[in-house]
Every structure is written in C-alpha cells, then in structure tokens.
PDB file of N, CA and C in Angstrom:
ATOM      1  N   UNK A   1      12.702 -13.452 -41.514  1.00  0.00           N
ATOM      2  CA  UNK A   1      13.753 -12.571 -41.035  1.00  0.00           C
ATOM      3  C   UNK A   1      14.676 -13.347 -40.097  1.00  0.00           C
ATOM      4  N   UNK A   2      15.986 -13.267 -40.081  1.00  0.00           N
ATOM      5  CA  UNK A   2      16.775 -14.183 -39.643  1.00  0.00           C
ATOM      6  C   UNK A   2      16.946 -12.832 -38.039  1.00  0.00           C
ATOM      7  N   UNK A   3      17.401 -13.989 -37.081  1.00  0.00           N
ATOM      8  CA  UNK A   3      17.896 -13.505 -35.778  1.00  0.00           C
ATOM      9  C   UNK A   3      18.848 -12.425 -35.650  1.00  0.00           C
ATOM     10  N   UNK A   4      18.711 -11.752 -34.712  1.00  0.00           N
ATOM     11  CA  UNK A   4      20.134 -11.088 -34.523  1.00  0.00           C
ATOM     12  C   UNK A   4      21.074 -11.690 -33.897  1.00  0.00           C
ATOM     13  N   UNK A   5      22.314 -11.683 -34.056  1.00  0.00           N
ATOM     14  CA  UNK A   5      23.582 -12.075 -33.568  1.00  0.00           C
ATOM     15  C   UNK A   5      23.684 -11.379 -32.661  1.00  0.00           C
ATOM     16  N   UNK A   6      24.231 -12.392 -31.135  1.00  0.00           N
ATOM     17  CA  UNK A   6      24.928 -11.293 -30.110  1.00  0.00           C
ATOM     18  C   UNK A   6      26.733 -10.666 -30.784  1.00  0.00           C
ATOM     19  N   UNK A   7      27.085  -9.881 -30.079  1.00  0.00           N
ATOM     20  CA  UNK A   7      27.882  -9.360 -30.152  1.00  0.00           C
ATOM     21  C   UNK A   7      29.200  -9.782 -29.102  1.00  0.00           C
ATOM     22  N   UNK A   8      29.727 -10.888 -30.090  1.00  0.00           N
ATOM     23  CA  UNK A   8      30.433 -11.851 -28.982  1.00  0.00           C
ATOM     24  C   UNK A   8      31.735 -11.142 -27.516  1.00  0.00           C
ATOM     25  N   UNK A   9      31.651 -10.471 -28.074  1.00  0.00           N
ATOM     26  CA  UNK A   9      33.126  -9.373 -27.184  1.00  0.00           C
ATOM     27  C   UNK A   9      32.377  -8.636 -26.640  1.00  0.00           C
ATOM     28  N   UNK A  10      31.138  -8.269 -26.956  1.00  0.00           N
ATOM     29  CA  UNK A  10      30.475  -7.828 -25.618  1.00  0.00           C
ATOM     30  C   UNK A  10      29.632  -8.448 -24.397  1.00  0.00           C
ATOM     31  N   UNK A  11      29.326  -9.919 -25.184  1.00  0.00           N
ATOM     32  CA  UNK A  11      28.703 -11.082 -24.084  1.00  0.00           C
ATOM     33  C   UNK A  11      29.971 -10.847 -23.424  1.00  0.00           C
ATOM     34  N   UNK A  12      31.249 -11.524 -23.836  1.00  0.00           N
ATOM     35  CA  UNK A  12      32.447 -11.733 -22.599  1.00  0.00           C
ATOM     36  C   UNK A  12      32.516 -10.465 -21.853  1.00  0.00           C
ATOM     37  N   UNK A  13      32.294  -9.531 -21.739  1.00  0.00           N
ATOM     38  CA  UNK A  13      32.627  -8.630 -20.976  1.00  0.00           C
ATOM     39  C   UNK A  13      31.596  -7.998 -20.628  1.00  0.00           C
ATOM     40  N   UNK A  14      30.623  -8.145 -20.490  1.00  0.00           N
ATOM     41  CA  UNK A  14      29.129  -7.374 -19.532  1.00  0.00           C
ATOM     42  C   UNK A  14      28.605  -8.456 -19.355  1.00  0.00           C
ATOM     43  N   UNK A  15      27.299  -8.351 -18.046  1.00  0.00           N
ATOM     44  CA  UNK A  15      26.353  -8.941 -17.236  1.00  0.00           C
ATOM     45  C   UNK A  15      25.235  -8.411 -17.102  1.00  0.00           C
ATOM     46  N   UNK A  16      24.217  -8.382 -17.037  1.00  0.00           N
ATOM     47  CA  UNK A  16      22.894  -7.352 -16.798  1.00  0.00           C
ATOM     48  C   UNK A  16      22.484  -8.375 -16.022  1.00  0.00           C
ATOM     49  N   UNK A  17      22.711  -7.139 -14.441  1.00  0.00           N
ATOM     50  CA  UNK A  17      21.785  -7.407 -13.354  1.00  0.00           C
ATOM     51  C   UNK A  17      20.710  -7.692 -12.876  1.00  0.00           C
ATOM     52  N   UNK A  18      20.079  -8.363 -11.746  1.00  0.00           N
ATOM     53  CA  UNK A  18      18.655  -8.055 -11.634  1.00  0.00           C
ATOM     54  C   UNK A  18      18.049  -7.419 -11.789  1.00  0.00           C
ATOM     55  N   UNK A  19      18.661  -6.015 -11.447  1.00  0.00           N
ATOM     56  CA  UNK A  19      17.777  -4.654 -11.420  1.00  0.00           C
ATOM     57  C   UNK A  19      18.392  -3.818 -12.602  1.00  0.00           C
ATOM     58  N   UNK A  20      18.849  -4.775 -13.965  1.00  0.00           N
ATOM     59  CA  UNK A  20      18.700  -4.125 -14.880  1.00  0.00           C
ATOM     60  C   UNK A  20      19.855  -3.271 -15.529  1.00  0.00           C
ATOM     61  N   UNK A  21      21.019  -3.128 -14.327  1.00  0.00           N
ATOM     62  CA  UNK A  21      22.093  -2.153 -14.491  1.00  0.00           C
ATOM     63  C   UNK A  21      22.908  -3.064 -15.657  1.00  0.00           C
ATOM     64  N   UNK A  22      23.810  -2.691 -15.817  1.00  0.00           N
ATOM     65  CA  UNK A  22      24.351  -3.600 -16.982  1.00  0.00           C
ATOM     66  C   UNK A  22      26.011  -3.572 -15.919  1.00  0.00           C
ATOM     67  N   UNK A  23      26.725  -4.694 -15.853  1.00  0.00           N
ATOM     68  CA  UNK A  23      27.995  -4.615 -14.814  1.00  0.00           C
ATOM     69  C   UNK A  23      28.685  -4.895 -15.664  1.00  0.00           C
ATOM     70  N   UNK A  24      30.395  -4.536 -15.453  1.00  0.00           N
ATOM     71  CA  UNK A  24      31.750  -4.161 -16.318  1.00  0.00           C
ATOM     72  C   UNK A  24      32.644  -4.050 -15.482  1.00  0.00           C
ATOM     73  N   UNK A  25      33.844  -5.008 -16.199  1.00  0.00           N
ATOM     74  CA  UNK A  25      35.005  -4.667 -15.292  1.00  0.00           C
ATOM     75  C   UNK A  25      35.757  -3.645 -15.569  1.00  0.00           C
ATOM     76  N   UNK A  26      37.116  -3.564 -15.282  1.00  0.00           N
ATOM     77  CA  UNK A  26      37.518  -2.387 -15.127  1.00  0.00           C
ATOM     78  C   UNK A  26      39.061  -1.919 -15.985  1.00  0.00           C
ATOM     79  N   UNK A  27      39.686  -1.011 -16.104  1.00  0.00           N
ATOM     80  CA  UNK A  27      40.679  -1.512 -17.088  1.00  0.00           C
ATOM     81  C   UNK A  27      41.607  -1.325 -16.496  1.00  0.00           C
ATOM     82  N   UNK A  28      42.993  -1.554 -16.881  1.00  0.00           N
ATOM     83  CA  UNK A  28      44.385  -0.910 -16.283  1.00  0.00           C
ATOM     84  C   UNK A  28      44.754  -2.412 -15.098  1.00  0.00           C
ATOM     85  N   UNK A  29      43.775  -3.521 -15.359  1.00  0.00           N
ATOM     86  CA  UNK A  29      44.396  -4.299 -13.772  1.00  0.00           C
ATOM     87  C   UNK A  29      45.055  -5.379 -14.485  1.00  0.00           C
ATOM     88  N   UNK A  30      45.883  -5.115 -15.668  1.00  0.00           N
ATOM     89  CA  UNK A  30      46.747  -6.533 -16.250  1.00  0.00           C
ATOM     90  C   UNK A  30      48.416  -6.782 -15.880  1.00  0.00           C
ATOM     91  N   UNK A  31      49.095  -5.707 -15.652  1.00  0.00           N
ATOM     92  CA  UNK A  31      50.278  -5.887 -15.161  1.00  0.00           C
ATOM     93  C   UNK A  31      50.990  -4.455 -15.053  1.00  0.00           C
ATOM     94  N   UNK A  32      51.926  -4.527 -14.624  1.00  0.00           N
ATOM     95  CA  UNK A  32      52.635  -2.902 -13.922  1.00  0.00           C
ATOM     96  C   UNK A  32      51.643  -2.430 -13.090  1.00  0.00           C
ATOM     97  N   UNK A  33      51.370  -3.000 -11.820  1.00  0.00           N
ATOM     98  CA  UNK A  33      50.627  -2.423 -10.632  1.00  0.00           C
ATOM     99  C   UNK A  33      50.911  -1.999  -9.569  1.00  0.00           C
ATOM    100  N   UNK A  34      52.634  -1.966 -10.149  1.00  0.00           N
ATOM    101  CA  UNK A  34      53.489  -1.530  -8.932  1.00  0.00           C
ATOM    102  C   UNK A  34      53.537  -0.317  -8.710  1.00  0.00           C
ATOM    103  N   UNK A  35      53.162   0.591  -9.950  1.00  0.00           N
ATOM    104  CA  UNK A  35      53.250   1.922 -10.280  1.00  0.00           C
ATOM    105  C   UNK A  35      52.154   2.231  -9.651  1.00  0.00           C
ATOM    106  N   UNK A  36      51.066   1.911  -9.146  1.00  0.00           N
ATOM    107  CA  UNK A  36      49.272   2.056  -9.011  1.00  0.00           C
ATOM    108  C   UNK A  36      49.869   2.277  -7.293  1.00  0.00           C
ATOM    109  N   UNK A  37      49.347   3.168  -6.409  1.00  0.00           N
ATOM    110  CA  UNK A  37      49.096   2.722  -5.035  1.00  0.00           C
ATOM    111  C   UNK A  37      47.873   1.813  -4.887  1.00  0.00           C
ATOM    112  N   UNK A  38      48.047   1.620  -3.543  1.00  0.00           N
ATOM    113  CA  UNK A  38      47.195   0.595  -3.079  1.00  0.00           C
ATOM    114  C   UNK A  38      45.574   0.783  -3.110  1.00  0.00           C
ATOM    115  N   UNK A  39      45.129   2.077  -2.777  1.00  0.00           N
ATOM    116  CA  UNK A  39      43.896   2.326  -3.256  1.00  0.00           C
ATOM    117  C   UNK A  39      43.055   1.894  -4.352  1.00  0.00           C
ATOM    118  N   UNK A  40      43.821   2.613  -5.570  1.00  0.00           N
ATOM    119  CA  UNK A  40      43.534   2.667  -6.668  1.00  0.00           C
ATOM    120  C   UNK A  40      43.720   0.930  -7.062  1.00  0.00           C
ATOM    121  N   UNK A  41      44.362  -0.163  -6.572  1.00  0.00           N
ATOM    122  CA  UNK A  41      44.416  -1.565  -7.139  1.00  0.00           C
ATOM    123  C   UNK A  41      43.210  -1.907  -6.259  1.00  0.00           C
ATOM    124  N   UNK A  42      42.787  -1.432  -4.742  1.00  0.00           N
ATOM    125  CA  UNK A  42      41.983  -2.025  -4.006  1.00  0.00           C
ATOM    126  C   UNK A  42      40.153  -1.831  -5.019  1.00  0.00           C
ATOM    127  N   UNK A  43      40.272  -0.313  -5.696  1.00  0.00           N
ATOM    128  CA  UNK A  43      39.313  -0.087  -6.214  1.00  0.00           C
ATOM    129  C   UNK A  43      39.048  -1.029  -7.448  1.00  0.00           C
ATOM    130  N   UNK A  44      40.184  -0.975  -8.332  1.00  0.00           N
ATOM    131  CA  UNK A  44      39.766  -1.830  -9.486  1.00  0.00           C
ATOM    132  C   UNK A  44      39.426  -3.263  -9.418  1.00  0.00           C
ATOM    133  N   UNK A  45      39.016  -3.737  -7.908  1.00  0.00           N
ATOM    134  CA  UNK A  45      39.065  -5.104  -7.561  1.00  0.00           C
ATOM    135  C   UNK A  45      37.408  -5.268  -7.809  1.00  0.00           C
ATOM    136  N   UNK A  46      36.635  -3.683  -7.532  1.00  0.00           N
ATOM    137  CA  UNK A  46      35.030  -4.103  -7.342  1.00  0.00           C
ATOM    138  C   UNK A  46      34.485  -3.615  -9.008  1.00  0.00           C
ATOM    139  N   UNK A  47      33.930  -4.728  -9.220  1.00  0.00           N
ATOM    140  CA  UNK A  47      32.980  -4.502 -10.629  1.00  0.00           C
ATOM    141  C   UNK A  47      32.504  -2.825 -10.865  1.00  0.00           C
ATOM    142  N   UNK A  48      32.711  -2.313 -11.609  1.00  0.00           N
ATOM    143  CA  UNK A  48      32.043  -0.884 -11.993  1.00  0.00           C
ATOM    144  C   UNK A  48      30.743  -1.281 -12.773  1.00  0.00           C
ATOM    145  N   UNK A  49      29.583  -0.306 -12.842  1.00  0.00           N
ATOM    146  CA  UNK A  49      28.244  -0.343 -13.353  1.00  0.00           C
ATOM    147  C   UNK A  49      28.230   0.672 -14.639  1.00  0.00           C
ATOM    148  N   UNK A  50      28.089   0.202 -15.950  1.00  0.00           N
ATOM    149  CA  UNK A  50      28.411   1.104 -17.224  1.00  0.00           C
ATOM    150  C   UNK A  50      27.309   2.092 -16.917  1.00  0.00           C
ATOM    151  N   UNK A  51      27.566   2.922 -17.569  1.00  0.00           N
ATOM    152  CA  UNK A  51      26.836   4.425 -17.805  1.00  0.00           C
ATOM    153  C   UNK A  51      25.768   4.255 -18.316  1.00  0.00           C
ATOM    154  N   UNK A  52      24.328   5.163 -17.639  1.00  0.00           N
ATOM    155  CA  UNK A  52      23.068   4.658 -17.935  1.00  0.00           C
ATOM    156  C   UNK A  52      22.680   5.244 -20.100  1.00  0.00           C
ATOM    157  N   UNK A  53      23.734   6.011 -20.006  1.00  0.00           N
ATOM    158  CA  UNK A  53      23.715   6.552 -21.378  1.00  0.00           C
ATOM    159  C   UNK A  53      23.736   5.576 -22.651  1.00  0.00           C
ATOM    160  N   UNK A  54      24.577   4.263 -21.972  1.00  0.00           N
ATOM    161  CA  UNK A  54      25.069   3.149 -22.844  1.00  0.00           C
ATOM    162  C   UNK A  54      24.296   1.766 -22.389  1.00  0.00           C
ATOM    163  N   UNK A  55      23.969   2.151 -21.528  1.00  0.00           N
ATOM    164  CA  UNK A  55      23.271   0.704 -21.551  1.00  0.00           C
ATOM    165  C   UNK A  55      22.307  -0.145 -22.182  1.00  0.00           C
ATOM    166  N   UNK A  56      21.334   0.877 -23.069  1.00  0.00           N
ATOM    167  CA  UNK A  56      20.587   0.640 -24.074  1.00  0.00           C
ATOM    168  C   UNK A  56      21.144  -0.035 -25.419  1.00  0.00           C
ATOM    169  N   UNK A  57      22.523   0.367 -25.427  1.00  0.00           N
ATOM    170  CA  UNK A  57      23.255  -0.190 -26.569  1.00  0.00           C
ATOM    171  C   UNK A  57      24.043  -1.535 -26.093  1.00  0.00           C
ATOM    172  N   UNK A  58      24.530  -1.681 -25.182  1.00  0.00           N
ATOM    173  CA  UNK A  58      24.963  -2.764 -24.662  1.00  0.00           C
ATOM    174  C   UNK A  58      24.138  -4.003 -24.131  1.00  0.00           C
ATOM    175  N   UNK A  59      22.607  -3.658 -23.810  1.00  0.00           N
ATOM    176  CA  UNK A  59      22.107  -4.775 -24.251  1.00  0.00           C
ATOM    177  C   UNK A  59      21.618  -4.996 -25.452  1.00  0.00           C
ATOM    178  N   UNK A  60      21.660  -4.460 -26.137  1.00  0.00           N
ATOM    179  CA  UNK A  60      20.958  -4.467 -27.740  1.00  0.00           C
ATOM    180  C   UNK A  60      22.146  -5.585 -28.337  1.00  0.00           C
ATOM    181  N   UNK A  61      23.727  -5.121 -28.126  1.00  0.00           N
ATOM    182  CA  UNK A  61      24.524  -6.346 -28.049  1.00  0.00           C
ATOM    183  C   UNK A  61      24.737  -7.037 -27.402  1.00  0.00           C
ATOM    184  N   UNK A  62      23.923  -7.302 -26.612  1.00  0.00           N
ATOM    185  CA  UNK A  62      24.335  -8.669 -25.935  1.00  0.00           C
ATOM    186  C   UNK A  62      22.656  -9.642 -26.154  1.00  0.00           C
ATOM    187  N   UNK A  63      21.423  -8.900 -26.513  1.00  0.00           N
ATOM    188  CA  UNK A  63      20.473  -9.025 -26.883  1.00  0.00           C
ATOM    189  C   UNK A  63      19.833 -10.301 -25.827  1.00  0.00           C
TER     190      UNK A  63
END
C-alpha cells in the first residue's frame, strides 16, 4: 500500500501545536487596510487557532 500524500496547501498554511491545537493565519491582511480600523489590523496580526470541529481533518492533511 503506497503512502499518503500530504496535502501541500494545507502544510503551507497550518502548524499543529504542542498541545495539539492546529494554528492558522488569518484572512483579509493583503492590501486595502486603510479601510480596516486599527483594532481590527492590530487583531489580524495574532495567529487564530482553527475550529476543534476541523482539526481532525486538517491533520489528516497535513498527516
């Protein structure tokens, strides 16, 4: 039986933590941020943690 393949676009974009969480950045921070107040750019600066609903599938691709 041959290996599974990771799921290359999801290696680049997730991490699984020590404790297992799976980490993700965030969307909307590529350009026109002038429109964004300052909050909302200060927030998209910290890594978000994907949903425990998906994380079973997101390491399955990233394996």
């Amino acid at each position: 039986m041959p290996k599974m393949k990771s799921v290359k676009g999801a290696v680049k974009r997730f991490k699984v933590k020590k404790n297992g969480q799976v980490k993700r950045g965030r969307a909307f921070r590529s350009h026109i941020l002038t429109k964004q107040d300052a909050q909302t750019r200060r927030e998209q600066n910290q890594p978000a943690v994907v949903a425990a609903s998906d994380v079973k599938n997101i390491k399955a691709m990233i394996n």
